[in-house]
PDB file of N, CA and C in Angstrom:
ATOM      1  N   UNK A   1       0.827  -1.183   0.000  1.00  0.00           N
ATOM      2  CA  UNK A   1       0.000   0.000   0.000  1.00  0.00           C
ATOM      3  C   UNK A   1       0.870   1.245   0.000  1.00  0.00           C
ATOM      4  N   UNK A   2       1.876   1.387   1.029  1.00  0.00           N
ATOM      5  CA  UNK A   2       2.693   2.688   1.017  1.00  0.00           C
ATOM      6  C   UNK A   2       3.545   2.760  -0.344  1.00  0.00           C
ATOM      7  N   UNK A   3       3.660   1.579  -1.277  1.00  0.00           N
ATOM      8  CA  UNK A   3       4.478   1.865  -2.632  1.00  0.00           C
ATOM      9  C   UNK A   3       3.436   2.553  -3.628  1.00  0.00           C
ATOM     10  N   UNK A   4       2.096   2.182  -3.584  1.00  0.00           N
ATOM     11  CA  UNK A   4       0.999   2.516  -4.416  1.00  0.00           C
ATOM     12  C   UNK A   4       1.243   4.076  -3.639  1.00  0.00           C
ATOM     13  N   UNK A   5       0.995   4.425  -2.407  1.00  0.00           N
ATOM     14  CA  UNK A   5       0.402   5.977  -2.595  1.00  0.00           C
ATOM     15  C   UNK A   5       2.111   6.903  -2.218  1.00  0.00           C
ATOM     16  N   UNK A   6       3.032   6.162  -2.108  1.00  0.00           N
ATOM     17  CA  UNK A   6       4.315   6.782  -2.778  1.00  0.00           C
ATOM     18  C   UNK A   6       4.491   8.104  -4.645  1.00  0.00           C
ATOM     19  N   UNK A   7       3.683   7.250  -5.314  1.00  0.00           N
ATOM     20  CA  UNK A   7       3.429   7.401  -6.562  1.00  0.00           C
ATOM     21  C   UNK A   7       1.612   7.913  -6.587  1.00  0.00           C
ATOM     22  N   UNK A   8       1.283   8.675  -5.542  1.00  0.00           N
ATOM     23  CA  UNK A   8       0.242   9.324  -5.113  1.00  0.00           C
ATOM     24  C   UNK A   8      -0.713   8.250  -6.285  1.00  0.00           C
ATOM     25  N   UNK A   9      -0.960   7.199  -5.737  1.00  0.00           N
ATOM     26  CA  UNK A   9      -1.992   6.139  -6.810  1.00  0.00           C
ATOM     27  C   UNK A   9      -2.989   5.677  -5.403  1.00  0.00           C
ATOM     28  N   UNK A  10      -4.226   5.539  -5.498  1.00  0.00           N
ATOM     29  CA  UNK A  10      -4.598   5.046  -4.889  1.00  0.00           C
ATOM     30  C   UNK A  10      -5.298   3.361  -4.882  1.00  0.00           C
ATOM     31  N   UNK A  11      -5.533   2.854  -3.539  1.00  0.00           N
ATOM     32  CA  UNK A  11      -5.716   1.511  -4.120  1.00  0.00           C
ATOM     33  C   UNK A  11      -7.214   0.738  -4.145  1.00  0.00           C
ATOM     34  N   UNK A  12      -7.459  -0.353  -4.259  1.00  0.00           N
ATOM     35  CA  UNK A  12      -8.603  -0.955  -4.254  1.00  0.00           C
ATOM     36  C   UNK A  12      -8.300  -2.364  -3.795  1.00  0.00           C
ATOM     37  N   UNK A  13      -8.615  -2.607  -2.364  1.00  0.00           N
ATOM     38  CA  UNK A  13      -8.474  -4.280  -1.646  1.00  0.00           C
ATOM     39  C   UNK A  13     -10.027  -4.037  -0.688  1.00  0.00           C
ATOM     40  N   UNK A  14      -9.315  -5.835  -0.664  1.00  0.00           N
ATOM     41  CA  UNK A  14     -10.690  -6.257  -0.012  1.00  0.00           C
ATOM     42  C   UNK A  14     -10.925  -5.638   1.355  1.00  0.00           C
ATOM     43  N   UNK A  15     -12.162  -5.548   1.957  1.00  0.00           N
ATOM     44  CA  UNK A  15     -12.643  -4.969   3.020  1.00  0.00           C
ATOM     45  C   UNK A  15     -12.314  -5.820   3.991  1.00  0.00           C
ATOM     46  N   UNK A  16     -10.888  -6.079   4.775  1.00  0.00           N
ATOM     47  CA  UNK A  16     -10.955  -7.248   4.981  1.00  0.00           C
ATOM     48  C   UNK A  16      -9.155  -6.817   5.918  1.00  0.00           C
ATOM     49  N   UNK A  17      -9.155  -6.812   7.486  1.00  0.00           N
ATOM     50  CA  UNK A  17      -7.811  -7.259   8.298  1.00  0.00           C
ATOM     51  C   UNK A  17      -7.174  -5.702   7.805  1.00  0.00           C
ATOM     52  N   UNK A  18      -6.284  -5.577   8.690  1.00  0.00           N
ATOM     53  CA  UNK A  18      -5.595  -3.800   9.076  1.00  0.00           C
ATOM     54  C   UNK A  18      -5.788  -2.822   7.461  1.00  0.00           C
ATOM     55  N   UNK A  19      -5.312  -3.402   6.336  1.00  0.00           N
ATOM     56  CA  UNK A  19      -5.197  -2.749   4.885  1.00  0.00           C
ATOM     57  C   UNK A  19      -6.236  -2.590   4.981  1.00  0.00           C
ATOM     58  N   UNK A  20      -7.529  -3.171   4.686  1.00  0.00           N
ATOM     59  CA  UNK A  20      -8.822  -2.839   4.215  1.00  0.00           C
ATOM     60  C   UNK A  20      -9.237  -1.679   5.800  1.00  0.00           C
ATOM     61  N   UNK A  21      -8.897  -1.710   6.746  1.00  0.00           N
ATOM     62  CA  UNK A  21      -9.195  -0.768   7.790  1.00  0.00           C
ATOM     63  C   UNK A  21      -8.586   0.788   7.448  1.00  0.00           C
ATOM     64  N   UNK A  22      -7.630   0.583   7.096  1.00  0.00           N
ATOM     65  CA  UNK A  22      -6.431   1.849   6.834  1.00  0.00           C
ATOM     66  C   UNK A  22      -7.267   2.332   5.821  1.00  0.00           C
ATOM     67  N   UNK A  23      -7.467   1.914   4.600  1.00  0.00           N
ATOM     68  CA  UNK A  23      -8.284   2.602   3.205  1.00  0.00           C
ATOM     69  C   UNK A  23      -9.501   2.570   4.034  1.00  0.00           C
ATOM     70  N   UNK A  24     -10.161   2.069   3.966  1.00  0.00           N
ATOM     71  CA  UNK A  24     -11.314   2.888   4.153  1.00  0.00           C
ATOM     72  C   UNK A  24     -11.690   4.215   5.500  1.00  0.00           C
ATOM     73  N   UNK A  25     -11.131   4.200   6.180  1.00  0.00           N
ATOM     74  CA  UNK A  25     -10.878   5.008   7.258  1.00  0.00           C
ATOM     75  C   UNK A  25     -10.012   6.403   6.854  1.00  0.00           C
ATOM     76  N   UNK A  26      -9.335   6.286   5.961  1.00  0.00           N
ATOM     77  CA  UNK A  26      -8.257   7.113   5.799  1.00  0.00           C
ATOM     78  C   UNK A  26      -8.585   7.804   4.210  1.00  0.00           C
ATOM     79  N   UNK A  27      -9.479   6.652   3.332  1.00  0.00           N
ATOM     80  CA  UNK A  27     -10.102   7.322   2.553  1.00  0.00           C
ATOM     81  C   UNK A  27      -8.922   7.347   1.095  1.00  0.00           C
ATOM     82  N   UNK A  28      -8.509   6.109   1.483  1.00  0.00           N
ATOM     83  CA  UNK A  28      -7.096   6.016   0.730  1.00  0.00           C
ATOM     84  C   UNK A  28      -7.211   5.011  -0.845  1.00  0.00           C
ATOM     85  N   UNK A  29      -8.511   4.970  -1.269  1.00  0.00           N
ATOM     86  CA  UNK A  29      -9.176   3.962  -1.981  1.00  0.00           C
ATOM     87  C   UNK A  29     -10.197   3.299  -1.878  1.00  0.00           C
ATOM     88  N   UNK A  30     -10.638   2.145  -2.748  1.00  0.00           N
ATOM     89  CA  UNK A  30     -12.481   1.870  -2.055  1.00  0.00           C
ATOM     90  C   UNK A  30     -11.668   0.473  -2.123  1.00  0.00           C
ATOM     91  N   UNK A  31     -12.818   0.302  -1.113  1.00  0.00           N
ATOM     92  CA  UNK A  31     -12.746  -1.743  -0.502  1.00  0.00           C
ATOM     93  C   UNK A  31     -13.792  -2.441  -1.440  1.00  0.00           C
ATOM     94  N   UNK A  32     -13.716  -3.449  -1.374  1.00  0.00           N
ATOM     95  CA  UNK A  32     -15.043  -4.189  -1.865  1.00  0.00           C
ATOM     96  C   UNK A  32     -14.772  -5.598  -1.002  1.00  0.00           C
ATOM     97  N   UNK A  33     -15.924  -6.471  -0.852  1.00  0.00           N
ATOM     98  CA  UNK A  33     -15.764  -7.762  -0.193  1.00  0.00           C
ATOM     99  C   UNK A  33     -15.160  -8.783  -1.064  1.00  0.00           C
ATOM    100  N   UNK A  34     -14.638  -9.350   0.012  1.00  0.00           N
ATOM    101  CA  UNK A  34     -13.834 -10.444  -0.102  1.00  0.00           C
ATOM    102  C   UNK A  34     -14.179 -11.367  -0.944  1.00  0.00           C
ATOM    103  N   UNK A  35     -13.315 -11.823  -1.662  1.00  0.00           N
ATOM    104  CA  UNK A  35     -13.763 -13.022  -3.100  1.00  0.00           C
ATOM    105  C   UNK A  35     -14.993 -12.914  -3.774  1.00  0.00           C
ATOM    106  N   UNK A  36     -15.624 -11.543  -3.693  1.00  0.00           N
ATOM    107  CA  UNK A  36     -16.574 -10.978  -4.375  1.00  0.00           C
ATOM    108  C   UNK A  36     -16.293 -10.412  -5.820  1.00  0.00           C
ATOM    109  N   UNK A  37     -16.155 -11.155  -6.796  1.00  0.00           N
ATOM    110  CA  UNK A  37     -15.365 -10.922  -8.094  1.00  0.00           C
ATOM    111  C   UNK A  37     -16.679  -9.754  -8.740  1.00  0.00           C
ATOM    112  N   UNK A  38     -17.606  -9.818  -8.515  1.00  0.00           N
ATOM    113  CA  UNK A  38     -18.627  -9.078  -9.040  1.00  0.00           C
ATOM    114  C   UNK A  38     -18.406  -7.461  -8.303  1.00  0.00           C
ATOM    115  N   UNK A  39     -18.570  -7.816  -7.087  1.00  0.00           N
ATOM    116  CA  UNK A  39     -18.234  -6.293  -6.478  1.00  0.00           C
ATOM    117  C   UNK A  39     -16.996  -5.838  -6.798  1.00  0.00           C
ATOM    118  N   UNK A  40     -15.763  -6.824  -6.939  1.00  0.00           N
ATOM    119  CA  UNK A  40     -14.035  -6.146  -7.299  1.00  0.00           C
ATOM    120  C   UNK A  40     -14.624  -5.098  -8.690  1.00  0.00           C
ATOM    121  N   UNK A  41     -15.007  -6.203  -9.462  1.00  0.00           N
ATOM    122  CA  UNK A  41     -15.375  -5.186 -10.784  1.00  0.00           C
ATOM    123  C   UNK A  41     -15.532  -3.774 -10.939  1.00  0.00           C
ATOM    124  N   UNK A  42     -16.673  -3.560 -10.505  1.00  0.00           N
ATOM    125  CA  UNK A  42     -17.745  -2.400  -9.649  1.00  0.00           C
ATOM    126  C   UNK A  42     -16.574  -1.686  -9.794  1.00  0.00           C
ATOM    127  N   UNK A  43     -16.026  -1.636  -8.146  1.00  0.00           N
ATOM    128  CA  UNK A  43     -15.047  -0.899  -7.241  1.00  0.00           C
ATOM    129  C   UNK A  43     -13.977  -0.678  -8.274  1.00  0.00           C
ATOM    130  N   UNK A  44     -13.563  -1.274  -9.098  1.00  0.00           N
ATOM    131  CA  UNK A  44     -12.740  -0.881 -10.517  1.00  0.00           C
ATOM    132  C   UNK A  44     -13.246   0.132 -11.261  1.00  0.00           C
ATOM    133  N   UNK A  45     -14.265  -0.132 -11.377  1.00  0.00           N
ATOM    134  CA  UNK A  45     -15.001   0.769 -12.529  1.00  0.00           C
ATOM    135  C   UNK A  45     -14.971   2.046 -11.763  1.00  0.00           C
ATOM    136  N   UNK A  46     -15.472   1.987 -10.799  1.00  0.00           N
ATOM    137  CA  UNK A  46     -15.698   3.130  -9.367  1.00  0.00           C
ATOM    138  C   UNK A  46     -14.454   4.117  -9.399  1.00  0.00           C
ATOM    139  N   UNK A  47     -13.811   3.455  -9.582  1.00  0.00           N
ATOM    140  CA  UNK A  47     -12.203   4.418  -8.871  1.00  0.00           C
ATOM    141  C   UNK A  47     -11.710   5.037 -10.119  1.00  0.00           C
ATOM    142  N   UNK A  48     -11.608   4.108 -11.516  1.00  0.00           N
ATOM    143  CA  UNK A  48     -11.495   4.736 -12.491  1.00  0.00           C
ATOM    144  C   UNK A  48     -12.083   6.096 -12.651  1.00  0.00           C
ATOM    145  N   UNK A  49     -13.715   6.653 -12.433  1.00  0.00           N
ATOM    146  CA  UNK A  49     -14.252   7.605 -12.495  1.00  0.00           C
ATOM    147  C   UNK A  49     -13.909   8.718 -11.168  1.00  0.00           C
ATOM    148  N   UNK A  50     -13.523   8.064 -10.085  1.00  0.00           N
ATOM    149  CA  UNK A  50     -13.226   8.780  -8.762  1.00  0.00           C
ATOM    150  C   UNK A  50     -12.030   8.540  -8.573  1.00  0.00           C
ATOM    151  N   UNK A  51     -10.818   8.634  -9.445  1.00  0.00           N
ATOM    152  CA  UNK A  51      -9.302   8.057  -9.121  1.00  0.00           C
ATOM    153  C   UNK A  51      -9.274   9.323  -8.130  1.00  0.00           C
ATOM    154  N   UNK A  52      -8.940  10.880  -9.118  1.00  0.00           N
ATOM    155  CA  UNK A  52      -8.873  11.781  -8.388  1.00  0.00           C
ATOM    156  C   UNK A  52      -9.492  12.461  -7.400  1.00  0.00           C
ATOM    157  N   UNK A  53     -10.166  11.887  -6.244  1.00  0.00           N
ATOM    158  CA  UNK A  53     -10.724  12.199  -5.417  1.00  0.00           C
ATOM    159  C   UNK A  53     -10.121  11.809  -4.029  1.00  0.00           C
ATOM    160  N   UNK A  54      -9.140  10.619  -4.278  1.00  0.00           N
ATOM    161  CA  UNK A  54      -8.261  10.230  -3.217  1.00  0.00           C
ATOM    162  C   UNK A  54      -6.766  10.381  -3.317  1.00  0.00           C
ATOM    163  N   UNK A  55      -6.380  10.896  -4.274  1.00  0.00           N
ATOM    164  CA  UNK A  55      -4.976  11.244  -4.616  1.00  0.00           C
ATOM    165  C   UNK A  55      -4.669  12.567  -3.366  1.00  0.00           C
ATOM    166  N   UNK A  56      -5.297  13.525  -2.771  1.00  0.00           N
ATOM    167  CA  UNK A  56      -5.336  14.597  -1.818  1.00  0.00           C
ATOM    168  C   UNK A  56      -5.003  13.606  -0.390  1.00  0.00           C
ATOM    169  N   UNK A  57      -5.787  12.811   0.042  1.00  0.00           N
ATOM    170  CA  UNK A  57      -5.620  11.986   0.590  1.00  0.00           C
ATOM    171  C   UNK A  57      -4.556  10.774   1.111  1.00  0.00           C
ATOM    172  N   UNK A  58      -4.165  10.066   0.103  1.00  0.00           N
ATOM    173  CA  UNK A  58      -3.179   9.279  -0.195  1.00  0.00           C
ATOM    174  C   UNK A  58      -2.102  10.164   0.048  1.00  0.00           C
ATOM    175  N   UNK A  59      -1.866  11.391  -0.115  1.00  0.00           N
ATOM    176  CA  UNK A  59      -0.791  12.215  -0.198  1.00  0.00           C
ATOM    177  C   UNK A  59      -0.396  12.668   1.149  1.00  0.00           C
ATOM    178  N   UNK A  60      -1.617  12.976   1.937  1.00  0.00           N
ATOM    179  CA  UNK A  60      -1.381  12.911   3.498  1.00  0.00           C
ATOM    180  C   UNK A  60      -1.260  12.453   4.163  1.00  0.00           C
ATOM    181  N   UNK A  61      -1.717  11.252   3.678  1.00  0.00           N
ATOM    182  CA  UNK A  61      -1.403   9.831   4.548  1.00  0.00           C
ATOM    183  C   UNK A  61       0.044   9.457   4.604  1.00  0.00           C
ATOM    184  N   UNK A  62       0.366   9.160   3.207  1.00  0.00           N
ATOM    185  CA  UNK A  62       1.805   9.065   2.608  1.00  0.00           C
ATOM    186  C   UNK A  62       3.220  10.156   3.796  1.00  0.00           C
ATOM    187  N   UNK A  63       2.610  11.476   3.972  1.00  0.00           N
ATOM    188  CA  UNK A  63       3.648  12.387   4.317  1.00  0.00           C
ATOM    189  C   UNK A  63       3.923  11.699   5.469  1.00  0.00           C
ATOM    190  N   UNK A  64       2.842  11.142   6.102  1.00  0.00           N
ATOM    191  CA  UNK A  64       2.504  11.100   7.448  1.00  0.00           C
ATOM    192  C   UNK A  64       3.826  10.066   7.925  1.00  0.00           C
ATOM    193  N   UNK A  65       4.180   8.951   7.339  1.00  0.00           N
ATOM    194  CA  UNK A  65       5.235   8.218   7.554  1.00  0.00           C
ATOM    195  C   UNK A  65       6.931   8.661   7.105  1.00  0.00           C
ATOM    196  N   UNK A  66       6.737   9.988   6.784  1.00  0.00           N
ATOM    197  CA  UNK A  66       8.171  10.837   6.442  1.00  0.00           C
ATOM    198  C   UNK A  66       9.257  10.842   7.849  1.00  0.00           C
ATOM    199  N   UNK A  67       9.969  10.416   7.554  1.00  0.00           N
ATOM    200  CA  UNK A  67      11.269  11.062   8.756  1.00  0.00           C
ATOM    201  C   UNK A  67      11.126  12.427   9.084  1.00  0.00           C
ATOM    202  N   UNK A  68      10.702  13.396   8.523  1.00  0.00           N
ATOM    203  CA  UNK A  68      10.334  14.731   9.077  1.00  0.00           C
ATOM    204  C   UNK A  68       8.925  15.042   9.733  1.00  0.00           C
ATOM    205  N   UNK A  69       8.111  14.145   9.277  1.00  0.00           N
ATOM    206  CA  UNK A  69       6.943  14.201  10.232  1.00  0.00           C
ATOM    207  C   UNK A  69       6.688  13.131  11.282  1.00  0.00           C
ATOM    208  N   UNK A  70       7.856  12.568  10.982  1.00  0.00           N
ATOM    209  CA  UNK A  70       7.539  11.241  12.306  1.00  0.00           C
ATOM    210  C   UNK A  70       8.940  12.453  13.527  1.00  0.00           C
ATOM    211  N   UNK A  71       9.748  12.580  13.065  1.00  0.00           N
ATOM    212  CA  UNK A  71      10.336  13.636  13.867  1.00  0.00           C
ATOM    213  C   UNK A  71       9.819  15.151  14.639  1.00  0.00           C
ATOM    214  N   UNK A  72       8.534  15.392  13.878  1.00  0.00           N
ATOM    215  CA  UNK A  72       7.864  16.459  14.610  1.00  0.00           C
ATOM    216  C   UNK A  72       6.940  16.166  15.583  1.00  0.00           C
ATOM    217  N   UNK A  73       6.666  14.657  15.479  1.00  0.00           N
ATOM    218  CA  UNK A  73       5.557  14.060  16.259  1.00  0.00           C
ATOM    219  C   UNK A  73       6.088  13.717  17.449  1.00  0.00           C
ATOM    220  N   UNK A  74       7.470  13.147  17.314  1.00  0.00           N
ATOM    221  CA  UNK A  74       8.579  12.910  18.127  1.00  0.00           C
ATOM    222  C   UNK A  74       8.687  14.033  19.738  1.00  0.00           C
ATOM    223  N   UNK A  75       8.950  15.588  18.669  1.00  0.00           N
ATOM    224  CA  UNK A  75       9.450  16.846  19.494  1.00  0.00           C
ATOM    225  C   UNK A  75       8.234  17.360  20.219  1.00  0.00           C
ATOM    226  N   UNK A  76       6.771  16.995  19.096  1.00  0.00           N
ATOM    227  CA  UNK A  76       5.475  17.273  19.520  1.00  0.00           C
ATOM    228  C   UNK A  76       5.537  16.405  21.451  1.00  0.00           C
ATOM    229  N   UNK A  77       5.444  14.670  21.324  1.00  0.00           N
ATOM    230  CA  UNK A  77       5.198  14.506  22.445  1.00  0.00           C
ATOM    231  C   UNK A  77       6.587  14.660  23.851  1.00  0.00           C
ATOM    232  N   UNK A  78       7.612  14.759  23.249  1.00  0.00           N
ATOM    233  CA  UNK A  78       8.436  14.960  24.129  1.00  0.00           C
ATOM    234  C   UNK A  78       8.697  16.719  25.181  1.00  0.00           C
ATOM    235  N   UNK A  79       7.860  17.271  24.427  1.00  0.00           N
ATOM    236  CA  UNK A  79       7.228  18.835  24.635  1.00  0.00           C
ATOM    237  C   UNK A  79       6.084  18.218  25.533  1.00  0.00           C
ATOM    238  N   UNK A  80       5.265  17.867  25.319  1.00  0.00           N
ATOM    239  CA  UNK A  80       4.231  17.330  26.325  1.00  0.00           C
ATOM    240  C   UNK A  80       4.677  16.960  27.213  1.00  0.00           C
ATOM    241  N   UNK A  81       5.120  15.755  27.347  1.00  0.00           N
ATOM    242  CA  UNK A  81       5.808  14.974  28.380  1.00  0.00           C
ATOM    243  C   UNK A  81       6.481  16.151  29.690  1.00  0.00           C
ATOM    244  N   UNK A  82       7.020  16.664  28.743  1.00  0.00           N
ATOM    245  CA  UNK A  82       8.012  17.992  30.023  1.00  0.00           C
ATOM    246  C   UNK A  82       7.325  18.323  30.772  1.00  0.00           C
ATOM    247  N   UNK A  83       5.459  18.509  30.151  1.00  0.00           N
ATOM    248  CA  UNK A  83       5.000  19.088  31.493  1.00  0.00           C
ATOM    249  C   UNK A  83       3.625  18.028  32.540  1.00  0.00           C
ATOM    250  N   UNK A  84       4.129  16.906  32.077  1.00  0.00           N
ATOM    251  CA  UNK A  84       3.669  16.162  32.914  1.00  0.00           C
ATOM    252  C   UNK A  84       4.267  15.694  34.159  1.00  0.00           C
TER     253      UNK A  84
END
């Protein structure tokens, strides 16, 4: 998943264990059910017409695992901490 929205692409998996939680929550692609070859279809067709609607998304998600924002999150709680 993080190589797909590296290349700001978003994805399409099953609704289904942490990946299918992350996209749909995060808004990072559409799910469809599991070994549901009829609904995969769909959700193909779906994203084709709505690719660009999660590329904004995918992109924030994406930053979110950067060495510079995992380092501000870092200074963020260690600033807290001081005044506990």
């Amino acid at each position: 998943m993080l190589q797909a929205m590296e290349f700001q692409k978003p994805v399409v998996v099953p609704n289904i264990g942490l990946i299918g939680k992350r996209v749909f929550e995060n808004h990072l692609g559409l799910t469809y059910k599991h070994k549901k070859y009829d609904e995969f279809k769909k959700v193909v067709y779906k994203m084709q017409n709505e690719y660009y609607n999660f590329i904004p998304y995918t992109i924030t998600f994406y930053k979110s695992f950067s060495k510079e924002d995992i380092f501000k999150r870092l200074d963020l709680m260690q600033e807290i901490n001081k005044y506990k």
